[in-house]
Protein backbone atom coordinates (compact mmCIF):
# COMPACT_ATOMS: atom_id res chain seq x y z
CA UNK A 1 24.52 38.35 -56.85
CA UNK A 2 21.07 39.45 -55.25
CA UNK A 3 19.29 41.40 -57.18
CA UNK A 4 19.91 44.27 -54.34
CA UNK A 5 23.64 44.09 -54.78
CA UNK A 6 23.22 44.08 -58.70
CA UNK A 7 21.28 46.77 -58.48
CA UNK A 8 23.53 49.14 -56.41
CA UNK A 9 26.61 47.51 -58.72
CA UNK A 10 24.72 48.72 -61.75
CA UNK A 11 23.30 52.17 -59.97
CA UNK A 12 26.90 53.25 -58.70
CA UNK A 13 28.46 52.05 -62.12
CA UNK A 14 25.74 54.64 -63.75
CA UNK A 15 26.98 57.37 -61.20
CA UNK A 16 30.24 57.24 -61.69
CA UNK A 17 29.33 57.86 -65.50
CA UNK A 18 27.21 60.40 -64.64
CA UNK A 19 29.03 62.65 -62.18
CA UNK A 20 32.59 61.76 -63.79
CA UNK A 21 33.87 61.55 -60.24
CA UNK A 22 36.90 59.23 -60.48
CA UNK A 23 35.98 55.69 -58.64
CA UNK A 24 38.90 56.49 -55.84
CA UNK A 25 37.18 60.11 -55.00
CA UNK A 26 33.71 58.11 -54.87
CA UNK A 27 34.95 55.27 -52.32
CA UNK A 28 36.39 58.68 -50.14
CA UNK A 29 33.23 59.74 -49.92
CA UNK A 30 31.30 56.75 -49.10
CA UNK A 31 33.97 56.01 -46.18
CA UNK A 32 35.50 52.89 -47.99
CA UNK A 33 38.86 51.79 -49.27
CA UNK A 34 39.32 51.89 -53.29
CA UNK A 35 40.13 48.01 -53.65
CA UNK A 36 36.57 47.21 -51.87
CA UNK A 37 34.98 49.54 -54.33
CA UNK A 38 36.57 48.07 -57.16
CA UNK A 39 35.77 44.38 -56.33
CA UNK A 40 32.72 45.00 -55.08
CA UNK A 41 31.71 46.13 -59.30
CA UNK A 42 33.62 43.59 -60.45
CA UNK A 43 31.66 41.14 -58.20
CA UNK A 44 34.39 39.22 -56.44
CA UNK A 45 34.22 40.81 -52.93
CA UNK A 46 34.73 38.66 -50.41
CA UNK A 47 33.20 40.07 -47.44
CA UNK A 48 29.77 41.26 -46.92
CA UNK A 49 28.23 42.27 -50.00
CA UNK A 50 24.94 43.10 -48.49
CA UNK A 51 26.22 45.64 -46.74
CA UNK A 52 28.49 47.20 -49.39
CA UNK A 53 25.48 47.43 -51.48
CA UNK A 54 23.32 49.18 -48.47
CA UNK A 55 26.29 51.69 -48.19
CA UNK A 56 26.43 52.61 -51.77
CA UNK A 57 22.30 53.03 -51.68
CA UNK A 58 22.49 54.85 -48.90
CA UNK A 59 25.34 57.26 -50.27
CA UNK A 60 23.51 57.61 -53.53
CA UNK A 61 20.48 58.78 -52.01
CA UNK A 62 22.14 61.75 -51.10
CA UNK A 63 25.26 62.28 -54.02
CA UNK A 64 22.38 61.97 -56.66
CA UNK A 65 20.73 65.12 -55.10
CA UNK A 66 23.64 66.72 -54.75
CA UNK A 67 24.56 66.03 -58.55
CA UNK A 68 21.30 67.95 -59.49
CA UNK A 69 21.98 71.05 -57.14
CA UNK A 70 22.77 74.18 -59.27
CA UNK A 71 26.40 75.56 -58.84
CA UNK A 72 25.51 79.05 -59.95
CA UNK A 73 28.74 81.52 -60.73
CA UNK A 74 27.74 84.64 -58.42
CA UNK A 75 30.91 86.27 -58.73
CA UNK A 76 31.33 89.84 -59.31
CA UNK A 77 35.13 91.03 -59.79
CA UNK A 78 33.90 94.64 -60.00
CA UNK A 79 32.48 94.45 -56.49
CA UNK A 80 33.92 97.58 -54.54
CA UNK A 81 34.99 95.09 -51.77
CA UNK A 82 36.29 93.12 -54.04
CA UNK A 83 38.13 95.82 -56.16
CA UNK A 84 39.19 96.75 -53.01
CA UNK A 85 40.65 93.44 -51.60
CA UNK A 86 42.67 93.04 -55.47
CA UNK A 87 44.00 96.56 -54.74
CA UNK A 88 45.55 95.84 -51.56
CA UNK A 89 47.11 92.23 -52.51
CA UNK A 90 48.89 94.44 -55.72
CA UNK A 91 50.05 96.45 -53.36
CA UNK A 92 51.44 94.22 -50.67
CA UNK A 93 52.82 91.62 -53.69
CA UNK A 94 54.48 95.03 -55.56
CA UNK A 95 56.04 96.29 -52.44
CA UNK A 96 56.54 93.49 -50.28
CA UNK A 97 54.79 95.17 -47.35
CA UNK A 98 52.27 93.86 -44.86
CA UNK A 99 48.48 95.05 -45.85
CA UNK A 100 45.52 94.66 -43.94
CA UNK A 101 41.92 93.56 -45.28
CA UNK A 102 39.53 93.54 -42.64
CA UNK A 103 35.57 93.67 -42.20
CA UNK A 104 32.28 92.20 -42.04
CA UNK A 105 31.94 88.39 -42.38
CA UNK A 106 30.76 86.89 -45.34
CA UNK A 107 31.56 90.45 -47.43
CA UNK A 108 33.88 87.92 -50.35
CA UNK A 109 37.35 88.70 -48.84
CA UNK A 110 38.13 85.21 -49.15
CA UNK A 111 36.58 85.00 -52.54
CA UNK A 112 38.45 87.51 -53.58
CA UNK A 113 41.67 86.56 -52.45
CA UNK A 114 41.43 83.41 -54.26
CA UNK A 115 40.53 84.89 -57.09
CA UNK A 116 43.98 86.86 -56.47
CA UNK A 117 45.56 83.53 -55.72
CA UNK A 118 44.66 81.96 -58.89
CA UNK A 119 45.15 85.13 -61.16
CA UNK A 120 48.97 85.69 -59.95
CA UNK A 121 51.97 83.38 -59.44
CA UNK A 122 54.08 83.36 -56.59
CA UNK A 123 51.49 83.48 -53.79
CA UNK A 124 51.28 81.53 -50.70
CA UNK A 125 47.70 81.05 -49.08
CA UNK A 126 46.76 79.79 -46.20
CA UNK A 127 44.23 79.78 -43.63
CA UNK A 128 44.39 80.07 -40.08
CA UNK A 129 42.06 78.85 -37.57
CA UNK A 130 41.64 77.89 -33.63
CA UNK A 131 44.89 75.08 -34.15
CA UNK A 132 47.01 77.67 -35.52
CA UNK A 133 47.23 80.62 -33.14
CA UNK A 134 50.97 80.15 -32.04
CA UNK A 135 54.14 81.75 -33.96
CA UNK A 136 55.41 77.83 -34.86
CA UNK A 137 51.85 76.71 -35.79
CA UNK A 138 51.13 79.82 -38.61
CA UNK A 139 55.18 79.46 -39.78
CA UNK A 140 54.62 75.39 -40.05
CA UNK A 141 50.89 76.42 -41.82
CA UNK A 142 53.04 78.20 -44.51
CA UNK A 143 55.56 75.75 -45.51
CA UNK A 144 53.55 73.19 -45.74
CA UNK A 145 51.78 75.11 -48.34
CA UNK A 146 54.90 75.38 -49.96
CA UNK A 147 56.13 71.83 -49.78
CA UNK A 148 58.50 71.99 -46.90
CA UNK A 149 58.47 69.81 -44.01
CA UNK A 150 56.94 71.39 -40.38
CA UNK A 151 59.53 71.87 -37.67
CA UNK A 152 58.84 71.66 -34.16
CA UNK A 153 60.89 74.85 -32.70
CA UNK A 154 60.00 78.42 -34.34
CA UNK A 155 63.72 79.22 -35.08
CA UNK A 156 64.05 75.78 -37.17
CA UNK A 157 61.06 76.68 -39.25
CA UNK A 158 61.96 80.41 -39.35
CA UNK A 159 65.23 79.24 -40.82
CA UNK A 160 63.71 76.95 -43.62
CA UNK A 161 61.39 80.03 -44.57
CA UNK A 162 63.57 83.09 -44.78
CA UNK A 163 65.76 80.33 -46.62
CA UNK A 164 62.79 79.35 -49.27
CA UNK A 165 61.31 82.85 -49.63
CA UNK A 166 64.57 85.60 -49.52
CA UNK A 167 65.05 87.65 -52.88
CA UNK A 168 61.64 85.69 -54.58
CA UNK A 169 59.12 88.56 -53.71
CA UNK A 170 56.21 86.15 -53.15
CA UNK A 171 53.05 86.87 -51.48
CA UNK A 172 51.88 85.53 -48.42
CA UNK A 173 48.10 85.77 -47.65
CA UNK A 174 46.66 84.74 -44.48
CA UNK A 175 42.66 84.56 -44.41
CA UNK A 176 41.21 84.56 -40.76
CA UNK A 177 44.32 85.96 -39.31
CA UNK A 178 42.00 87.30 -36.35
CA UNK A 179 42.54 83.48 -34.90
CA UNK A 180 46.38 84.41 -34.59
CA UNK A 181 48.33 85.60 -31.69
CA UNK A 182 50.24 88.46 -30.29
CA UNK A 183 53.35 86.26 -30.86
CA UNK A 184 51.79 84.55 -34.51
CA UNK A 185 51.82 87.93 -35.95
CA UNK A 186 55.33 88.79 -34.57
CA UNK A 187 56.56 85.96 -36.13
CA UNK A 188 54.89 86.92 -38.94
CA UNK A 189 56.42 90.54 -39.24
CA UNK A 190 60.18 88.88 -38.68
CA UNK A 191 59.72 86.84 -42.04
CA UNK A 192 58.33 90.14 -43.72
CA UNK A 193 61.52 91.75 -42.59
CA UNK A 194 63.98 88.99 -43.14
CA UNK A 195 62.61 87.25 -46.37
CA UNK A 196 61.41 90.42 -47.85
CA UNK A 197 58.13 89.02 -48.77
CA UNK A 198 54.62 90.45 -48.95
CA UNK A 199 51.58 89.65 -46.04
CA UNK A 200 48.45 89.97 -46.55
CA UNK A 201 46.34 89.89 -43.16
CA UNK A 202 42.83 89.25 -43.60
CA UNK A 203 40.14 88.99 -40.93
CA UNK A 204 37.36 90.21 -39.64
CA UNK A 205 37.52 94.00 -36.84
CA UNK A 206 38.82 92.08 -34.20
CA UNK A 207 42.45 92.10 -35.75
CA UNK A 208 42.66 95.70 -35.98
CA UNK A 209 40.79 97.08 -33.07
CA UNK A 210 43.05 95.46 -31.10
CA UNK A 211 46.21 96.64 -31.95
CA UNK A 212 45.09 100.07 -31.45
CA UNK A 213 42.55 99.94 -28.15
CA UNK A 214 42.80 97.54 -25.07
CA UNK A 215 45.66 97.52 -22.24
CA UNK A 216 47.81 95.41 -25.11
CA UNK A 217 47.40 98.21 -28.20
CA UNK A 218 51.21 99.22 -27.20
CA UNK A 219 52.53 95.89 -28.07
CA UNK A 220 51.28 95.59 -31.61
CA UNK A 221 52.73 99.01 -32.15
CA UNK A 222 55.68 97.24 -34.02
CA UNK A 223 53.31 95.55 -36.52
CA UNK A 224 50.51 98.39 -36.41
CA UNK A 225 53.11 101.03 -37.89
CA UNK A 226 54.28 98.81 -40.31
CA UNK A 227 50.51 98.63 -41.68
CA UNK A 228 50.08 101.74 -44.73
CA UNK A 229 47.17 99.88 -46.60
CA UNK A 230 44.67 99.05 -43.93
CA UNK A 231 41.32 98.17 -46.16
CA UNK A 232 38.22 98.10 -44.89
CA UNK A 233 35.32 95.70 -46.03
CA UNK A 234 31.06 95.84 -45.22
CA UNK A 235 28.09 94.39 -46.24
CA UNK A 236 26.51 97.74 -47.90
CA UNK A 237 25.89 97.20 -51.31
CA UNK A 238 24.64 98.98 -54.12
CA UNK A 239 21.93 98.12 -56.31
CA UNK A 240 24.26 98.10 -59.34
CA UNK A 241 26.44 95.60 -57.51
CA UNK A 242 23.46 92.89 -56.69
CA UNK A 243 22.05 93.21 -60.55
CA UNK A 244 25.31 92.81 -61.77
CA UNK A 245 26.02 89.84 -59.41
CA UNK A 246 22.28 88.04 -59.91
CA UNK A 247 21.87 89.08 -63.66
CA UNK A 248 18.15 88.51 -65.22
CA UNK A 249 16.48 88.79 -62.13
CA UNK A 250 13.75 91.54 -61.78
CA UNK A 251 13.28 94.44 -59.77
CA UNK A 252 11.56 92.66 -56.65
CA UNK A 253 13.30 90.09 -56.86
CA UNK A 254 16.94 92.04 -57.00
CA UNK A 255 15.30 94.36 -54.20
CA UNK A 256 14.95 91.16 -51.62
CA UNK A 257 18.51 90.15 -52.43
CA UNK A 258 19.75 93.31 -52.03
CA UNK A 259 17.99 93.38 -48.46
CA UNK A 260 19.22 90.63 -47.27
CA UNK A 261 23.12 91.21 -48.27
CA UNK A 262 23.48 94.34 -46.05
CA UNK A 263 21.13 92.69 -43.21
CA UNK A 264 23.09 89.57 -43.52
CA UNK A 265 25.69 89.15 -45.74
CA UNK A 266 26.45 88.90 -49.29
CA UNK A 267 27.34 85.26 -48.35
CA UNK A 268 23.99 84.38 -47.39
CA UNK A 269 22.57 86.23 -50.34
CA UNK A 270 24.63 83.79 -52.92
CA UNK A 271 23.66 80.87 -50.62
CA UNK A 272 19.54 81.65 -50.62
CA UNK A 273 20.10 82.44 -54.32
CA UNK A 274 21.79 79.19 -55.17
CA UNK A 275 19.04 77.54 -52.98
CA UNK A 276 16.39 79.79 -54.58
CA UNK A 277 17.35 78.49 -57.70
CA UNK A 278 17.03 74.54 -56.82
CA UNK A 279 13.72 75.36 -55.68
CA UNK A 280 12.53 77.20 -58.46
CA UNK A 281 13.79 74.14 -60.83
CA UNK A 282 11.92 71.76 -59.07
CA UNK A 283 8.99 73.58 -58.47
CA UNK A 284 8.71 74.59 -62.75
CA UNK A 285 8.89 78.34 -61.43
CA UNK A 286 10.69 81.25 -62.46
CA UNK A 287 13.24 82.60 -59.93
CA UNK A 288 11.65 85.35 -58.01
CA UNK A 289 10.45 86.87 -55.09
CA UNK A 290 8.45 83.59 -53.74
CA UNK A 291 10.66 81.46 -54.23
CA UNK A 292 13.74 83.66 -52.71
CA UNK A 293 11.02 84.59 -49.74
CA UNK A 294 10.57 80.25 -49.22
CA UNK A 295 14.15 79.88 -49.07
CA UNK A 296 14.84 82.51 -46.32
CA UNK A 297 11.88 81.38 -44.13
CA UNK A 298 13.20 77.77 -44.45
CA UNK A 299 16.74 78.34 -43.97
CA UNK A 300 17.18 81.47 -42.01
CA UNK A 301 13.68 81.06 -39.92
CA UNK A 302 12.50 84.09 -41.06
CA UNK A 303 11.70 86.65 -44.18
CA UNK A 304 14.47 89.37 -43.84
């Protein structure tokens, strides 16, 4: 071998220790097969070694900086919203009923409805998105989840559902359910009837604004009245919630955060904190205003 291709042998060997990422998960990433990976460390590759070894340099440069980035825990589980989004899946897994989260982006429903997700068996998540607006796309999204083959009519995969899900009381959540159609949710509100099971919609205003305003509101009246727990998520927090969610950090510095959550979003608070923290690492500084102030002009353009 070169000493270039023993070096990135040796380098991505050293990685591998490092990061404990399993050697199949590490040729996914760098866009190669597993069996190139492995004889390329073994050294009997026979194709081009140069560039195997330019590929692993090249993904290294970037995985290595990754592997120092701080994964800070920011989660809060006595967050109002998130109290509030725990309350809601209780109450549509306890009654089988349909409940509605909805609200401002980036205000943790989805973190808090995987944190329900892990916390309780029996519940079905999934997450709908511009592919999945149509009644057979959202049914086919679920079982999947659940292990079951897709279908290509509605009634087929209907069937298979209300087949898999009658007398078991599970919970269905659906994050981003704003993406899904008139006819989506329809379909949605037959297997609530049929299977007996509980639905969780979650999504941002749009879901339930229009199902009571617009020259459609009448049609959604079906799955509108069937709503009783309709919660309601925003981005105004209190300063007890921010200390208790970025812990050790002083008044100023809590006081920015707290800023930019109900500007922004609590999302982008956790994500300029995270980054805040990286900074102040490499820097030798102590997490705090300046460095939470560098972050937003960098990232967001600006000091909110």
């Amino acid at each position: 071998m070169t000493k270039n291709i023993e070096r990135a042998r040796l380098d991505l060997i050293q990685f591998m220790e490092d990061s404990q990422k399993p050697q199949k998960q590490i040729a996914k990433e760098m866009g190669l097969s597993n069996s190139v990976v492995s004889q390329f460390i073994k050294g009997i590759y026979p194709g081009d070694n140069d560039g195997i070894s330019k590929s692993i340099e090249q993904y290294l440069s970037v995985a290595k900086e990754r592997l120092k980035s701080i994964d800070a825990d920011v989660f809060f589980e006595g967050l109002r919203n998130t109290k509030e989004v725990l309350l809601a899946c209780a109450y549509a897994h306890k009654r089988n009923e349909i409940a509605l989260i909805r609200g401002d982006a980036g205000a943790g429903k989805t973190t808090a409805l995987e944190h329900y997700t892990k916390r309780n068996t029996g519940v079905i998540f999934v997450t709908a998105d511009a592919c999945t607006t149509s009644p057979t796309a959202v049914l086919n999204l679920i079982a999947e989840e659940m292990g079951q083959k897709p279908q290509n009519t509605r009634a087929k995969i209907m069937r298979i559902l209300i087949s898999a899900l009658d007398d078991t009381s599970r919970l269905i959540i659906i994050d981003e359910a704003d993406h899904l159609s008139l006819g989506a949710l329809q379909a949605i509100r037959n297997l609530n009837d049929k299977a007996g099971v509980g639905v969780i919609l979650s999504g941002n205003n749009k879901l339930y604004t229009q199902m009571i305003t617009g020259p459609r509101g009448g049609e959604y009246d079906q799955i509108r009245t069937r709503i009783i727990k309709r919660t309601k998520v925003n981005n105004n927090y209190s300063p007890e919630e921010i200390n208790a969610i970025f812990p050790g950090l002083d008044a100023d510095a809590l006081g920015c955060l707290l800023k930019l959550a109900r500007k922004e979003s609590l999302r982008a608070a956790k994500k300029i904190y995270v980054l805040a923290l990286d900074y102040a690492k490499a820097t030798g500084q102590s997490i705090g205003v300046k460095a939470l102030q560098h972050m937003q002009k960098s990232q967001l353009g600006e000091v909110i």
